[in-house]
N, C-alpha and C. Protein backbone atom coordinates (compact mmCIF):
# COMPACT_ATOMS: atom_id res chain seq x y z
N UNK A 1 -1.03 -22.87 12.46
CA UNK A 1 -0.91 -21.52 12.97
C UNK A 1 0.34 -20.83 12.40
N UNK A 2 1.63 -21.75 12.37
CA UNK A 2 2.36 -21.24 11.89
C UNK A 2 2.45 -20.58 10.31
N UNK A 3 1.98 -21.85 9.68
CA UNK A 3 1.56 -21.21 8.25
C UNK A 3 1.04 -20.20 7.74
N UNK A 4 -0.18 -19.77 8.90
CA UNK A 4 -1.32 -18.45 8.65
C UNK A 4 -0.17 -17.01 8.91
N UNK A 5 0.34 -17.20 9.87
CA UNK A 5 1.40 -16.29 10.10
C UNK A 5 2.56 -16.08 8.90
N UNK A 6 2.83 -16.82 8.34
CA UNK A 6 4.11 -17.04 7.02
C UNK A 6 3.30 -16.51 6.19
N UNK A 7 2.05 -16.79 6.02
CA UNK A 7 1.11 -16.44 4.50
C UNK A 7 0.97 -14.85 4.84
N UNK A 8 0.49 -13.97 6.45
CA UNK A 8 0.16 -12.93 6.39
C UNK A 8 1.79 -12.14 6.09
N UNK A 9 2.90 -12.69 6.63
CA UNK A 9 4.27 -11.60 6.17
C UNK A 9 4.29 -11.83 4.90
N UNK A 10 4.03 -12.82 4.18
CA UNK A 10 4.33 -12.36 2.69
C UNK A 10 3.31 -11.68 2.37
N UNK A 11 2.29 -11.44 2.91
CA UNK A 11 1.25 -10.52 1.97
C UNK A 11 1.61 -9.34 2.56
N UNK A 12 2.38 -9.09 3.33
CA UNK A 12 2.70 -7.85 3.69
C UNK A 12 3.58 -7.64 3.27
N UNK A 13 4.95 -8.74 2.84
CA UNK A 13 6.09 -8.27 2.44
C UNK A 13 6.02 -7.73 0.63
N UNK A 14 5.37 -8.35 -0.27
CA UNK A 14 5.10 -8.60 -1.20
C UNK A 14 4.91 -7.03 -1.69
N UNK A 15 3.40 -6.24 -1.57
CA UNK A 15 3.17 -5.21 -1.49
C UNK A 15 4.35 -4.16 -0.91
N UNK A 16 4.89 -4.47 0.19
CA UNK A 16 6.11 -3.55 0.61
C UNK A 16 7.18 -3.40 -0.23
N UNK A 17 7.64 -4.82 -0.79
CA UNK A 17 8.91 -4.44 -1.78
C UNK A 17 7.99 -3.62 -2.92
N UNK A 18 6.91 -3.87 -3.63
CA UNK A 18 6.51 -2.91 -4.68
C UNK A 18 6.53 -1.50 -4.35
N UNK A 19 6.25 -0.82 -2.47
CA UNK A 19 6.43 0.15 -2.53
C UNK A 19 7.78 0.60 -2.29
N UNK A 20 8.46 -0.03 -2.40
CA UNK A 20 10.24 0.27 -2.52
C UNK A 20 10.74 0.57 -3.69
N UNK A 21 10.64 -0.28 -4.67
CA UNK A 21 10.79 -0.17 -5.81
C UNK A 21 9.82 1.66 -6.61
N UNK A 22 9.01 1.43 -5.62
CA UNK A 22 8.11 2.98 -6.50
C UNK A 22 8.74 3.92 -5.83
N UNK A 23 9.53 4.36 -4.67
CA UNK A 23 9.91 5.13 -4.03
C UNK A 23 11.04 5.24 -4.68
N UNK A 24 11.93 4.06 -5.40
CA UNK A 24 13.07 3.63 -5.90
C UNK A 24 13.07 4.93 -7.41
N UNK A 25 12.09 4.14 -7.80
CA UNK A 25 11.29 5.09 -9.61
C UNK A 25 11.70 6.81 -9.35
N UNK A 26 10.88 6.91 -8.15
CA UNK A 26 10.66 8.68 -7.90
C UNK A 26 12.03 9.13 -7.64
N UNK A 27 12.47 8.38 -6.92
CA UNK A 27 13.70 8.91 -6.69
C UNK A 27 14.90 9.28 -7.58
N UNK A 28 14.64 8.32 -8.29
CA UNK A 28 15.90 8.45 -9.73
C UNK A 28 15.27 9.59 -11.04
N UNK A 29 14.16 9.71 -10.54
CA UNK A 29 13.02 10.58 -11.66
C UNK A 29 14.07 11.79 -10.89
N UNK A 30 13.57 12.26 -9.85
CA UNK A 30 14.31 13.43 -9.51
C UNK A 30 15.47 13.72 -9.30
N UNK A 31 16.61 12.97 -9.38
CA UNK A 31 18.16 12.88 -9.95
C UNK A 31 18.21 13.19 -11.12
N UNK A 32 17.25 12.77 -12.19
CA UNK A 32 18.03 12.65 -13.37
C UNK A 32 16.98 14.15 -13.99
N UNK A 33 16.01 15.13 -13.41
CA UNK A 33 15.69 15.84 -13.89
C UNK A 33 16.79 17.10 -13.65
N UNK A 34 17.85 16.62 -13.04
CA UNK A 34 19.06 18.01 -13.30
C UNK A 34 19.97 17.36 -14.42
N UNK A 35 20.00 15.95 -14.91
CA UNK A 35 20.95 15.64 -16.01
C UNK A 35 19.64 14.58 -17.09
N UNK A 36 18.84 15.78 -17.83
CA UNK A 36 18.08 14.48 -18.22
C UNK A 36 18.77 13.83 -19.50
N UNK A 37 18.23 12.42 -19.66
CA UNK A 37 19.04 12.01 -20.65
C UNK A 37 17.48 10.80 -21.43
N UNK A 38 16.50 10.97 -20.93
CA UNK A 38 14.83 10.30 -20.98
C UNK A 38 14.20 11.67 -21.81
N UNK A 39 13.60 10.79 -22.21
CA UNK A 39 12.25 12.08 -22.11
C UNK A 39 10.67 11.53 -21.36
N UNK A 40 10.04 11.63 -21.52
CA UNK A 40 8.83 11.59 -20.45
C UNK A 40 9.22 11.49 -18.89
N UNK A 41 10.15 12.31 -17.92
CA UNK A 41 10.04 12.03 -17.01
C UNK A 41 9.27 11.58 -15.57
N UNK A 42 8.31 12.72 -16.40
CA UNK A 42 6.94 12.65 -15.07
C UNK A 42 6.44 11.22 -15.49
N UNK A 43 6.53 10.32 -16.76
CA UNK A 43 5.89 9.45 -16.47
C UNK A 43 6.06 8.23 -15.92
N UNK A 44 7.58 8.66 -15.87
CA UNK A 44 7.97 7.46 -14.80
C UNK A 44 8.11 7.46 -13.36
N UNK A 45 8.02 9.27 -13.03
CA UNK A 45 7.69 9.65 -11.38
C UNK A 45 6.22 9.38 -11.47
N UNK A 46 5.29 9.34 -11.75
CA UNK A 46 3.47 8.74 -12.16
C UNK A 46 3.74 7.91 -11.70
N UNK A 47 4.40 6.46 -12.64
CA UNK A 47 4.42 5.28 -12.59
C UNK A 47 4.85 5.04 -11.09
N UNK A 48 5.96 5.49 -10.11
CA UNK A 48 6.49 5.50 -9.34
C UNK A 48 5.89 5.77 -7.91
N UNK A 49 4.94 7.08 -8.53
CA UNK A 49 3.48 7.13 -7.06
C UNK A 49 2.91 6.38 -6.88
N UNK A 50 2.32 5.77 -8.23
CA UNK A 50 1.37 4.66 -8.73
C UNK A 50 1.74 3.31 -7.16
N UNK A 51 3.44 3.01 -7.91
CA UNK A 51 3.42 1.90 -7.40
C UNK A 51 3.80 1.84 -5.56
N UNK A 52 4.02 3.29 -5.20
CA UNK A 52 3.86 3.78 -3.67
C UNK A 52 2.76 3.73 -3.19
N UNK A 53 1.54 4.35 -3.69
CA UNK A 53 0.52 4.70 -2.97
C UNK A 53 -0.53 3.42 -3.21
N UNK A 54 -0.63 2.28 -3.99
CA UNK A 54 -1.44 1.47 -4.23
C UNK A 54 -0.86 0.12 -3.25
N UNK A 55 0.16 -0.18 -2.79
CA UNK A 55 0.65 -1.10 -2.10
C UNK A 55 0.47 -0.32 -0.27
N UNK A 56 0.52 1.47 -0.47
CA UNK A 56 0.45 1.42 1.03
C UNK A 56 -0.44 1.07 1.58
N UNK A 57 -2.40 1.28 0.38
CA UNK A 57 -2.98 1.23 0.77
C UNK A 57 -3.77 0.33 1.10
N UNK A 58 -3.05 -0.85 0.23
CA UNK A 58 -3.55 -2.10 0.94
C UNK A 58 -2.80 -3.11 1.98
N UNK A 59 -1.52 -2.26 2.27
CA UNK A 59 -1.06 -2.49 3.11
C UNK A 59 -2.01 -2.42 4.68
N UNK A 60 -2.47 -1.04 4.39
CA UNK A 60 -3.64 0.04 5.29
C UNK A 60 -5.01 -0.73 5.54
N UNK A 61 -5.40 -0.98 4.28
CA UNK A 61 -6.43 -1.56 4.27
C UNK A 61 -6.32 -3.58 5.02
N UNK A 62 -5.14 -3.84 4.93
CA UNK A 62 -4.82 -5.29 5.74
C UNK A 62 -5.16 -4.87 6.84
N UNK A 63 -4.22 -4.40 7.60
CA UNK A 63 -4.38 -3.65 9.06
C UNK A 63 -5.33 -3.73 9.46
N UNK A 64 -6.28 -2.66 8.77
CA UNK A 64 -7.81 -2.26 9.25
C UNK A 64 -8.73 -3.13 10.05
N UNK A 65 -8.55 -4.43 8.44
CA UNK A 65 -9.38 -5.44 8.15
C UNK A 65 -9.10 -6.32 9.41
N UNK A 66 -7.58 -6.56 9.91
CA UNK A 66 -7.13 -7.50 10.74
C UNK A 66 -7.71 -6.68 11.79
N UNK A 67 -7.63 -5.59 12.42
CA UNK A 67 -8.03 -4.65 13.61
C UNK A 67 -9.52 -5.21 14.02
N UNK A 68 -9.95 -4.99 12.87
CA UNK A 68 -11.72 -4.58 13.23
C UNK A 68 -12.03 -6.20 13.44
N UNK A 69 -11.51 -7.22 13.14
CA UNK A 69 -12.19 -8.74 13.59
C UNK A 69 -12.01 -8.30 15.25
N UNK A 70 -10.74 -7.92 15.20
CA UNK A 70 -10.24 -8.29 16.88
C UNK A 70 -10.73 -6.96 17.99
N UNK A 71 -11.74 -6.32 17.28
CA UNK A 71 -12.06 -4.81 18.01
C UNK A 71 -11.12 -4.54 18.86
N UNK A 72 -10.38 -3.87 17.86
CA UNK A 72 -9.00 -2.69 17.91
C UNK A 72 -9.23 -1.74 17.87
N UNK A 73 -10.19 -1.40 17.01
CA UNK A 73 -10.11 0.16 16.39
C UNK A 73 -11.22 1.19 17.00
N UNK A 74 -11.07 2.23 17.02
CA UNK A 74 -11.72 3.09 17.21
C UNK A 74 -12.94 2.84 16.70
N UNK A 75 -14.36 3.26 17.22
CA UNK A 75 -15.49 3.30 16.96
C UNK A 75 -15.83 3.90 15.43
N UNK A 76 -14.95 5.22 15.03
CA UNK A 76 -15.38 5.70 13.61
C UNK A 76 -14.76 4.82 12.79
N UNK A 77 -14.18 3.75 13.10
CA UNK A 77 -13.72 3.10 11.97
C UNK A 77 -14.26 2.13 12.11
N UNK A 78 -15.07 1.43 12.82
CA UNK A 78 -16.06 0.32 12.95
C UNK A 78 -16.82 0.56 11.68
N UNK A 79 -17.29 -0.51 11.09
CA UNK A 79 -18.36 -0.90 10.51
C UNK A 79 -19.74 -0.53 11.15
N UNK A 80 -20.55 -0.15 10.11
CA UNK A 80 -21.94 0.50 10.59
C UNK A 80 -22.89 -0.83 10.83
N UNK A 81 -23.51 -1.06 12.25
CA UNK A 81 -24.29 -2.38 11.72
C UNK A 81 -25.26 -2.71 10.74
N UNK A 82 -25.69 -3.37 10.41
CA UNK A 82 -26.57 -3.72 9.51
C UNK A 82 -27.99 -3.76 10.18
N UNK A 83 -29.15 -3.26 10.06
CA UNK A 83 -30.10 -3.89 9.95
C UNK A 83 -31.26 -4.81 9.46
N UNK A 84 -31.62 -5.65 10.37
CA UNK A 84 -32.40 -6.44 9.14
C UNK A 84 -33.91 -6.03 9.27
N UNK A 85 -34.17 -5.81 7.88
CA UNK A 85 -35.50 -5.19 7.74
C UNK A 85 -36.99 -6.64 7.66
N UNK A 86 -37.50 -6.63 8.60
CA UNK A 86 -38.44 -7.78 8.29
C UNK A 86 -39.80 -7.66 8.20
């Protein structure tokens, strides 16, 4: 039990430092567009959303996934049942 718990913070921590580091990117993108000394800036504020918005969302998407075993969540976020056609 303990282990399952150690394995889910690193999969949470893991993804989190990547969105630090992308928040990290954007941030220095927009410092250095009053002293630039780069050229392609936007593509390293890109790179920088990139690595924000793809870790939140599977951050989001963990959550969900963990919610909906343990019916947590709201009904619109339930899964639609399946029927079986026979």
């Amino acid at each position: 039990m303990l282990v399952q718990k150690l394995l889910a913070l690193l999969i949470m921590l893991i993804p989190a430092a990547i969105a630090v580091f992308g928040i990290k990117l954007m941030r220095d993108t927009l410092y250095l567009l009053f002293n630039p000394t780069l050229p392609f800036q936007w593509a390293k504020f890109i790179l920088g959303l990139i690595l924000f918005v793809l870790p939140v969302l599977f951050i989001g998407g963990f959550i969900l996934h963990h919610d909906r075993k343990r019916n947590r969540v709201q009904p619109r976020f339930m899964l639609p049942e399946q029927e079986d056609e026979e």
